[in-house]
C-alpha atoms as a PDB file:
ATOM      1  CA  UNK A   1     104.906  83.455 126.526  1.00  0.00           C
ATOM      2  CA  UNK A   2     102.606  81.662 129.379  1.00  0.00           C
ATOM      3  CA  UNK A   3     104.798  82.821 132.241  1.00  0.00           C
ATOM      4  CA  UNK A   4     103.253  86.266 131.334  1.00  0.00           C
ATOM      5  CA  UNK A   5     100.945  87.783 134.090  1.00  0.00           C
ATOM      6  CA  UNK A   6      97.260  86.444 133.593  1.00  0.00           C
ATOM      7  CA  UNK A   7      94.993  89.128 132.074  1.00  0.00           C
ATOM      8  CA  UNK A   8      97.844  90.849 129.992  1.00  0.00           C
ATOM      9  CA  UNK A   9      96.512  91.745 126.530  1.00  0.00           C
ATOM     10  CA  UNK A  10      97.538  90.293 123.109  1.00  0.00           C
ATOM     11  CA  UNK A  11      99.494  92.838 122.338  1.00  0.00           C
ATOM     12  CA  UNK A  12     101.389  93.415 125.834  1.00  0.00           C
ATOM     13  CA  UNK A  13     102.452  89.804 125.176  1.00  0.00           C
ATOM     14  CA  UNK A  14     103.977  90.279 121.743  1.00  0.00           C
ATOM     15  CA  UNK A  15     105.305  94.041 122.459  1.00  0.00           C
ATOM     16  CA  UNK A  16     107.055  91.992 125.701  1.00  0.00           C
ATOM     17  CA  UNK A  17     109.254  89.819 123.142  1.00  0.00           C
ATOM     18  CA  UNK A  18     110.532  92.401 120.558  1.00  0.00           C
ATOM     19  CA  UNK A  19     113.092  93.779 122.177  1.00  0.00           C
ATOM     20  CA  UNK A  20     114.558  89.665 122.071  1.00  0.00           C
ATOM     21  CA  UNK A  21     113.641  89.319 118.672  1.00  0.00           C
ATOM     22  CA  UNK A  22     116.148  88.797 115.768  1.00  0.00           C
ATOM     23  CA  UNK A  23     113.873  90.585 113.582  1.00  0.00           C
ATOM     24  CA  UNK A  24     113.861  93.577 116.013  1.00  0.00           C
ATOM     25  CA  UNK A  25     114.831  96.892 113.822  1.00  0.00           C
ATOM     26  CA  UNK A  26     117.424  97.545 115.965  1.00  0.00           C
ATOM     27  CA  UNK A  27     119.524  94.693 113.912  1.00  0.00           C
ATOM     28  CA  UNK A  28     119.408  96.129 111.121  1.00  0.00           C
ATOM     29  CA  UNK A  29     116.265  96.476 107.990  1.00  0.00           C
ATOM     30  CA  UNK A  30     112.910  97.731 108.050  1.00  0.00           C
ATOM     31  CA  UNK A  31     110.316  96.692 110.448  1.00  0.00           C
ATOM     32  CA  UNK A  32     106.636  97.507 109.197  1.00  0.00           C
ATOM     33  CA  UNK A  33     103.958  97.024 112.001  1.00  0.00           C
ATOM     34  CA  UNK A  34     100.158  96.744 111.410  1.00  0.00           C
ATOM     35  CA  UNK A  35      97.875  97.644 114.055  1.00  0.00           C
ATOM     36  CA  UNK A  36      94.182  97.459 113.836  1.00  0.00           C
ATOM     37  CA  UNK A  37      91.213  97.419 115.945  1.00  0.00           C
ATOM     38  CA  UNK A  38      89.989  93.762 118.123  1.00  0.00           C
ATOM     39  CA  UNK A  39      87.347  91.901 116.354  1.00  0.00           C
ATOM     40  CA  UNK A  40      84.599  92.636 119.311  1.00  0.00           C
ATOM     41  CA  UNK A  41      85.667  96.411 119.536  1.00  0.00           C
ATOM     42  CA  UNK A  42      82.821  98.291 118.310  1.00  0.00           C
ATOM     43  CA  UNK A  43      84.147 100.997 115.782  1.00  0.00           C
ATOM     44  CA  UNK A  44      82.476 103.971 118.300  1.00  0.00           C
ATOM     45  CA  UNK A  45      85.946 102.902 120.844  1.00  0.00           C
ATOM     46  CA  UNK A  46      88.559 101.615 118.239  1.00  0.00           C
ATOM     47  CA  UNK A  47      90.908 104.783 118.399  1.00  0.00           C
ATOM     48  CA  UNK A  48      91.146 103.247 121.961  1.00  0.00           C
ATOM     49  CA  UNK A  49      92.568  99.893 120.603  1.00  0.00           C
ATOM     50  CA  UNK A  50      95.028 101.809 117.668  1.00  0.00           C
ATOM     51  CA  UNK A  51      96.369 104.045 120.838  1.00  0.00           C
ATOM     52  CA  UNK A  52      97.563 101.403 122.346  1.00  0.00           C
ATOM     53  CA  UNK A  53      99.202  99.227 119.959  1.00  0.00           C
ATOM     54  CA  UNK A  54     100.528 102.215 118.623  1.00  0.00           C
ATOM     55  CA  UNK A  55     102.032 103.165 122.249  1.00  0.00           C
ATOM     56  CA  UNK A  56     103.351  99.127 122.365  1.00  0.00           C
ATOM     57  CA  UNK A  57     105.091  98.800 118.985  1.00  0.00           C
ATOM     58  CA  UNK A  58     106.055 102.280 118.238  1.00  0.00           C
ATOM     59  CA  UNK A  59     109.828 102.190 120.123  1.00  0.00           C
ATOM     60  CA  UNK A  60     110.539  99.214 117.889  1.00  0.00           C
ATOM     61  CA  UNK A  61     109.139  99.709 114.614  1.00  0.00           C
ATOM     62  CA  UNK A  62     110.385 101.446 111.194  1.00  0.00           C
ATOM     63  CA  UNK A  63     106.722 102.494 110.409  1.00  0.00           C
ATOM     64  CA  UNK A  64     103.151 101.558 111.414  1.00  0.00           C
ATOM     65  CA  UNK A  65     100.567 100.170 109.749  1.00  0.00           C
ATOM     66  CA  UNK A  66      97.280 101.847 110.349  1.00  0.00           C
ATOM     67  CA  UNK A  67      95.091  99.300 108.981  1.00  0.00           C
ATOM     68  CA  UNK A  68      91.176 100.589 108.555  1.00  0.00           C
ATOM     69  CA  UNK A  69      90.490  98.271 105.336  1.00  0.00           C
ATOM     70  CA  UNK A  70      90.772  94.532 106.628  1.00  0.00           C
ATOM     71  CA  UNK A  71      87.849  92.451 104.879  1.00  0.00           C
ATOM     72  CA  UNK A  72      88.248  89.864 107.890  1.00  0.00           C
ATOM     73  CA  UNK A  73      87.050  92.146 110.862  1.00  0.00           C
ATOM     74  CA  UNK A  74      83.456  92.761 110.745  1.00  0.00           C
ATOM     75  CA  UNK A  75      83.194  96.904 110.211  1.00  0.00           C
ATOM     76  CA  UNK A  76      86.398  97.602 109.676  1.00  0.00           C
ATOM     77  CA  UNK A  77      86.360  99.218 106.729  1.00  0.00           C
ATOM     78  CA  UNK A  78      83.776 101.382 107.931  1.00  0.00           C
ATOM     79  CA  UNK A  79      86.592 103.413 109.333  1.00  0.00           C
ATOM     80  CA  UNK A  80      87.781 104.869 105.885  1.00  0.00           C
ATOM     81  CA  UNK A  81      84.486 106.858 106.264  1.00  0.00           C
ATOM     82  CA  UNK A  82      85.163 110.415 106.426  1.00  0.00           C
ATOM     83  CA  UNK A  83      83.266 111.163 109.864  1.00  0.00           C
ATOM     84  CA  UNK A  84      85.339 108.412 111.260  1.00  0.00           C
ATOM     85  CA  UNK A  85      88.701 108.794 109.697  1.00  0.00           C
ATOM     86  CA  UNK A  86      89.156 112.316 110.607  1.00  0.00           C
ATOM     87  CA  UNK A  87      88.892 112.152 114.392  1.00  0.00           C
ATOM     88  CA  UNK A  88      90.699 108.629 114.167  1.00  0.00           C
ATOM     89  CA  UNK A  89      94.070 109.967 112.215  1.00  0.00           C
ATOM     90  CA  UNK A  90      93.783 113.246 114.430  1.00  0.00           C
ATOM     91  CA  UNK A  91      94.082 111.019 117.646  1.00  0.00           C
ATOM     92  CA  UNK A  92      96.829 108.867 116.528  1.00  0.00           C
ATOM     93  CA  UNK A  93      98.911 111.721 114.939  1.00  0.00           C
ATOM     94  CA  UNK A  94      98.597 113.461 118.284  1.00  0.00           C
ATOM     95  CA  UNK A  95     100.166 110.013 120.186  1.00  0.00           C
ATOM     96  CA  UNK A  96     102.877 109.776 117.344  1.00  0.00           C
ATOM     97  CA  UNK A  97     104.105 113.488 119.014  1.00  0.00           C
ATOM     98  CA  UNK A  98     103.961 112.258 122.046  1.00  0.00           C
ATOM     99  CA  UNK A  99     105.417 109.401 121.932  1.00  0.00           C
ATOM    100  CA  UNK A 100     108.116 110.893 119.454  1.00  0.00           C
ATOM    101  CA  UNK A 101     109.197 112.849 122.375  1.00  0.00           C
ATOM    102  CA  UNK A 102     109.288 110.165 124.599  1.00  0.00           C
ATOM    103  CA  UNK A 103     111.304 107.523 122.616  1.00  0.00           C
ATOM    104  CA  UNK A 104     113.624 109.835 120.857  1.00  0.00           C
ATOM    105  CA  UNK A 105     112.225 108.886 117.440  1.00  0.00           C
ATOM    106  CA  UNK A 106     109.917 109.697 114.829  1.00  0.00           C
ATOM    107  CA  UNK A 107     108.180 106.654 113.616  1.00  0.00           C
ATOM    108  CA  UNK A 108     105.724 107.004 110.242  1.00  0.00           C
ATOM    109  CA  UNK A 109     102.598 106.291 110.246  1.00  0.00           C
ATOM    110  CA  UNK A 110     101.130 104.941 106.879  1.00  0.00           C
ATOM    111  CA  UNK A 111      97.392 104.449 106.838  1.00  0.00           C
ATOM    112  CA  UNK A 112      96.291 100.944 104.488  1.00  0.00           C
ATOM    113  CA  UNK A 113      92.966 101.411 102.484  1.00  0.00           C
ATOM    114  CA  UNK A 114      91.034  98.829 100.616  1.00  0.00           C
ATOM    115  CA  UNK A 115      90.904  98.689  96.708  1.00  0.00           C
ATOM    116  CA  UNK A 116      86.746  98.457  96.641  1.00  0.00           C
ATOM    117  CA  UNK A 117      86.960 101.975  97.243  1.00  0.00           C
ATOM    118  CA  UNK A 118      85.135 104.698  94.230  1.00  0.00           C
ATOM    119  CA  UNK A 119      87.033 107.190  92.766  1.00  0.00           C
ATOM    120  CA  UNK A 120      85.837 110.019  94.297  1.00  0.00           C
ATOM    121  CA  UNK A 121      86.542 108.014  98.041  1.00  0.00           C
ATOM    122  CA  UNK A 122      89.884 107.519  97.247  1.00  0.00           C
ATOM    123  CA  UNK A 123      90.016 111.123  96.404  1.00  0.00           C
ATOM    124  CA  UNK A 124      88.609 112.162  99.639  1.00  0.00           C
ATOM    125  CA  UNK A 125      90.331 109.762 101.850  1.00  0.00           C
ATOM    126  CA  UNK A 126      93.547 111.440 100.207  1.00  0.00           C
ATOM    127  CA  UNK A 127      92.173 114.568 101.560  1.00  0.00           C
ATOM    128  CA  UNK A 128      92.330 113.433 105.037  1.00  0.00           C
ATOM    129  CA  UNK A 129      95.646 111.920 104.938  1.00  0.00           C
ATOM    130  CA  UNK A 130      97.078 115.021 103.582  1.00  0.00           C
ATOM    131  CA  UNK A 131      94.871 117.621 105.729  1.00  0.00           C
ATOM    132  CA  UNK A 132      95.945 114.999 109.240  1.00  0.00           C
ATOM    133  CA  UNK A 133      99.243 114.824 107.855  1.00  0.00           C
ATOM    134  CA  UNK A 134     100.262 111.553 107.380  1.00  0.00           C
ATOM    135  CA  UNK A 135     103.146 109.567 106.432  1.00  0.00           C
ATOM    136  CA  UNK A 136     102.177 107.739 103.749  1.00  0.00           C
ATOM    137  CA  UNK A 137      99.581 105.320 102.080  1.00  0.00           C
ATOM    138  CA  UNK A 138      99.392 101.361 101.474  1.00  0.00           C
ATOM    139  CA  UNK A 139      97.214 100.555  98.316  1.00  0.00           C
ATOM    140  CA  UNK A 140      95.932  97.892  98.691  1.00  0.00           C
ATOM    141  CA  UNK A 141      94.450  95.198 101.403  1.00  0.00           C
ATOM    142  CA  UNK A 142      92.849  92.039 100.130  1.00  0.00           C
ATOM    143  CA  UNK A 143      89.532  92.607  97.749  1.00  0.00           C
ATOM    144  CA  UNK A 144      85.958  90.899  98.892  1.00  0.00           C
ATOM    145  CA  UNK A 145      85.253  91.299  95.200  1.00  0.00           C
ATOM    146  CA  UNK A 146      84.806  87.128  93.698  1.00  0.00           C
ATOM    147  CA  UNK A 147      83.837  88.551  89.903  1.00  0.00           C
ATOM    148  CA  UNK A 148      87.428  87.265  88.794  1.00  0.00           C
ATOM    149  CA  UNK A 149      87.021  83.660  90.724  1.00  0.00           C
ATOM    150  CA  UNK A 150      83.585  83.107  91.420  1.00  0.00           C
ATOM    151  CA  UNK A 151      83.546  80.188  88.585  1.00  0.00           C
ATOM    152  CA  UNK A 152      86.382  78.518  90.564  1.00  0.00           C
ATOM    153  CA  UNK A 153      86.353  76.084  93.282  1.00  0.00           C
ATOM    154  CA  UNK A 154      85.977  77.619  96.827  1.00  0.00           C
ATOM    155  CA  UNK A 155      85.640  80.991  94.578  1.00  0.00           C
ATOM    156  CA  UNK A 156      82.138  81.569  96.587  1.00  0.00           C
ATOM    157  CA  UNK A 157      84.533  81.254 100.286  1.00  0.00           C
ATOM    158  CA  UNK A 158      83.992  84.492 102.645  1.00  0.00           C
ATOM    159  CA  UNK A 159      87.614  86.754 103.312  1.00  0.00           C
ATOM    160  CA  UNK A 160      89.713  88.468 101.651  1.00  0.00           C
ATOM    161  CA  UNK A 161      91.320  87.543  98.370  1.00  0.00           C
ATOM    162  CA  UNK A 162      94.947  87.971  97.447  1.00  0.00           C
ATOM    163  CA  UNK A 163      97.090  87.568  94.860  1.00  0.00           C
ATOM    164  CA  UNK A 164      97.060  88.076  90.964  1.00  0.00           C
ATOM    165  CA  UNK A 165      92.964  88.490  91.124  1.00  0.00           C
ATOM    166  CA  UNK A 166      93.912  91.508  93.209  1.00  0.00           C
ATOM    167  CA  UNK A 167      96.346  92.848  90.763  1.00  0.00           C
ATOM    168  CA  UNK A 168      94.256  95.331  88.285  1.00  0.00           C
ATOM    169  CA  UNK A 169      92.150  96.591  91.668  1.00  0.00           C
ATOM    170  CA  UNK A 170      94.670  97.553  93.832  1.00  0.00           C
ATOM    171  CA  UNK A 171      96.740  98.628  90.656  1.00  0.00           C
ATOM    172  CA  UNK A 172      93.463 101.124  89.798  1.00  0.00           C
ATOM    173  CA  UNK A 173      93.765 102.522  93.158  1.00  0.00           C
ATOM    174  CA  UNK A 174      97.278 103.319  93.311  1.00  0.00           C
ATOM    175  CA  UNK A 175      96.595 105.519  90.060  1.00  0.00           C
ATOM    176  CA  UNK A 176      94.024 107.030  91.819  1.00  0.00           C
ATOM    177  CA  UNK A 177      95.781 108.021  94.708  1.00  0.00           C
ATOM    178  CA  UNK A 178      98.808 109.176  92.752  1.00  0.00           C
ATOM    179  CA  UNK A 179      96.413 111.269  91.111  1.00  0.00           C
ATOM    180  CA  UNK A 180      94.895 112.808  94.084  1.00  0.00           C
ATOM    181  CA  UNK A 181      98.225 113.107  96.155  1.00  0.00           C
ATOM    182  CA  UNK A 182     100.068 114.360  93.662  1.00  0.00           C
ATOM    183  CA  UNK A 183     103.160 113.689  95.382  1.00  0.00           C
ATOM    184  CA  UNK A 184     102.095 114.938  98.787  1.00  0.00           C
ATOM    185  CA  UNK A 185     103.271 111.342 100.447  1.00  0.00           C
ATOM    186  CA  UNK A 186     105.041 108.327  99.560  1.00  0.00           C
ATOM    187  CA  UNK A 187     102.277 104.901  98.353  1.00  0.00           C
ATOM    188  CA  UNK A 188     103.242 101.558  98.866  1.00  0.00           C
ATOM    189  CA  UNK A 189     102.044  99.524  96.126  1.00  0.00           C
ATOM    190  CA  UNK A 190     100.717  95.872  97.336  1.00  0.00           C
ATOM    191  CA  UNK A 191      98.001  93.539  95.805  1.00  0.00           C
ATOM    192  CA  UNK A 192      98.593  91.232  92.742  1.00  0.00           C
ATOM    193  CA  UNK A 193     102.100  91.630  92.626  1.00  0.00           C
ATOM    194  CA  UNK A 194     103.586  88.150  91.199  1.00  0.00           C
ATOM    195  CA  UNK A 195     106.551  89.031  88.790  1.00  0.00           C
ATOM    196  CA  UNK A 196     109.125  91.818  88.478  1.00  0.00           C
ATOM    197  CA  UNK A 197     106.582  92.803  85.518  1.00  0.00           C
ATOM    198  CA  UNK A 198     103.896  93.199  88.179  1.00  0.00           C
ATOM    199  CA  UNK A 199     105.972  95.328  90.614  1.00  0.00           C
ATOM    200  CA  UNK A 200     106.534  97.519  87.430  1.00  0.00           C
ATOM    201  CA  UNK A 201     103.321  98.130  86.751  1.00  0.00           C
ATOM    202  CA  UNK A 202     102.794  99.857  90.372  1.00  0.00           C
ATOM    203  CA  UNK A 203     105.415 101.740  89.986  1.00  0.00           C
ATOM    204  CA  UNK A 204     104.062 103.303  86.886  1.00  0.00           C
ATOM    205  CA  UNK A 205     100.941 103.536  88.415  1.00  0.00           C
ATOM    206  CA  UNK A 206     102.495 105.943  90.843  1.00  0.00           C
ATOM    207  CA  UNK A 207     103.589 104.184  93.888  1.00  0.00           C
ATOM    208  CA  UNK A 208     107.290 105.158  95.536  1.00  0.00           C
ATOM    209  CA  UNK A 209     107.518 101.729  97.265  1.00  0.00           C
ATOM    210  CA  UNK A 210     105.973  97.931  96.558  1.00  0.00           C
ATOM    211  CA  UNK A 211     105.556  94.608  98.994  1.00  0.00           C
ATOM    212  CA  UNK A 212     104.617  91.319  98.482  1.00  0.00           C
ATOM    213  CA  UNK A 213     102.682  89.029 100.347  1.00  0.00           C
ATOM    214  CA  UNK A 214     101.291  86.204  97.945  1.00  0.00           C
ATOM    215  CA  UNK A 215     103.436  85.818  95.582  1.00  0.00           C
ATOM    216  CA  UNK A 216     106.228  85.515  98.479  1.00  0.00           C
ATOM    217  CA  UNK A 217     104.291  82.540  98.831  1.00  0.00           C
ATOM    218  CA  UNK A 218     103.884  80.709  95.454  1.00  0.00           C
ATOM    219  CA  UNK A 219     107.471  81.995  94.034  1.00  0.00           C
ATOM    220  CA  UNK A 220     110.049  82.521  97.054  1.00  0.00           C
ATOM    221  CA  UNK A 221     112.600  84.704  97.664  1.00  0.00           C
ATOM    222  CA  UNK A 222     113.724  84.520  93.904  1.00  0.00           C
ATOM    223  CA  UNK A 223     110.702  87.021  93.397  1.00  0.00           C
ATOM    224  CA  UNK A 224     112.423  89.737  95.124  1.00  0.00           C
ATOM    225  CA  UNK A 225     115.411  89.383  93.148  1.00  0.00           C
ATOM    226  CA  UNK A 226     113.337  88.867  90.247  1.00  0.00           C
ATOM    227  CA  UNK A 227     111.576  92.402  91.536  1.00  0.00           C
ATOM    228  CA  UNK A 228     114.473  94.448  92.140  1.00  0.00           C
ATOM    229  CA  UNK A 229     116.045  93.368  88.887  1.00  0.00           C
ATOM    230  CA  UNK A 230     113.405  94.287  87.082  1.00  0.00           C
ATOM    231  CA  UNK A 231     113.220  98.152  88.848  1.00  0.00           C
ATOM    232  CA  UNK A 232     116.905  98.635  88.267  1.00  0.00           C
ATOM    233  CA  UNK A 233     116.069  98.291  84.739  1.00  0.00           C
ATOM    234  CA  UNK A 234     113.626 101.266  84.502  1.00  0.00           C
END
């Protein structure tokens, strides 16, 4: 994409090269997008940066990631605090009108918390969601928790960690959000999940939906097979 003017933002670039791409929705699927704040974008001006990747990807995706829980941008998860997620999920549900109007469509929005989260913050961001009206809810991102690896080599390594050390956290939260919701929105189960046993257990938990990341990785397509045997068996 270097024949692109000079200056254009990240995300000008890759909104510029959806509409060619074979994974567009248009063909067919589902088409999650995350959006997030920049890394240098202090917190006080980051509705600025989710208003306008929501504005680029919106035409093109299935739903949209609001994602205020990334371990790997300095503050970010500073944003699932309630005098900044309010104002934050009010501004963007206000664009999703707008921009429903404009495009014809109505695009979800699904907001993605972190599973380090209390109890009782879980329950209150499941206030907001409900109170702002949103979609839906993604449990989990990646933990900074290391109690489960810390004996391990490179256990001690800064980031966010994936996979089946995830598991119980992000499988705690989706019980606590399914407890708090009570079936006001739909929760996407993600963190841990490795087997079709795995995906099982968020289900029970309470979530509607489940992805995989990680154990795409070590297993392969097979897992999703493996997966959706394994629901059509409940």
């Amino acid at each position: 994409m270097s024949d692109l003017p000079r200056g254009w933002t990240r995300t000008q670039r890759i909104s510029t090269a959806w509409p060619r791409s074979r994974f567009a929705a248009k063909r067919g699927g589902i088409l999650g997008l995350n959006i997030g704040r920049n890394f240098d974008t202090p917190n006080e001006r980051a509705a600025d940066d989710y208003l306008t990747c929501l504005s680029a990807v919106y035409r093109d995706a299935s739903y949209v990631t609001v994602n205020i829980s990334s371990p790997n941008t300095s503050g970010l998860r500073e944003l699932q605090d309630g005098t900044a997620l309010q104002p934050l999920l009010a501004a963007l549900k206000a664009e999703q009108a707008k921009l429903s109007q404009k495009h014809g469509k109505y695009t979800p929005l699904v907001v993605k918390i972190a599973p380090d989260l209390s109890v009782p913050d879980i329950e209150r961001i499941a206030r907001t969601l409900v109170e702002q009206r949103i979609d839906g809810v993604i449990a989990t991102n990646t933990t900074t928790d290391r109690s489960t690896v810390g004996a391990l080599p490179h256990g001690d390594e800064a980031g966010g960690l994936s996979g089946a050390p995830l598991r119980e956290k992000s499988t705690a939260a989706v019980r606590a959000l399914a407890q708090a919701l009570d079936g006001a929105m739909p929760i996407i189960g993600v963190g841990g999940i490795m087997s079709g046993e795995d995906a099982r257990e968020k289900i029970a938990a309470g979530a509607t939906l489940v992805q995989v990341y990680t154990g795409l990785i070590y297993r392969g397509p097979q897992l999703v097979v493996e997966i959706a045997e394994a629901l059509a068996q409940r």
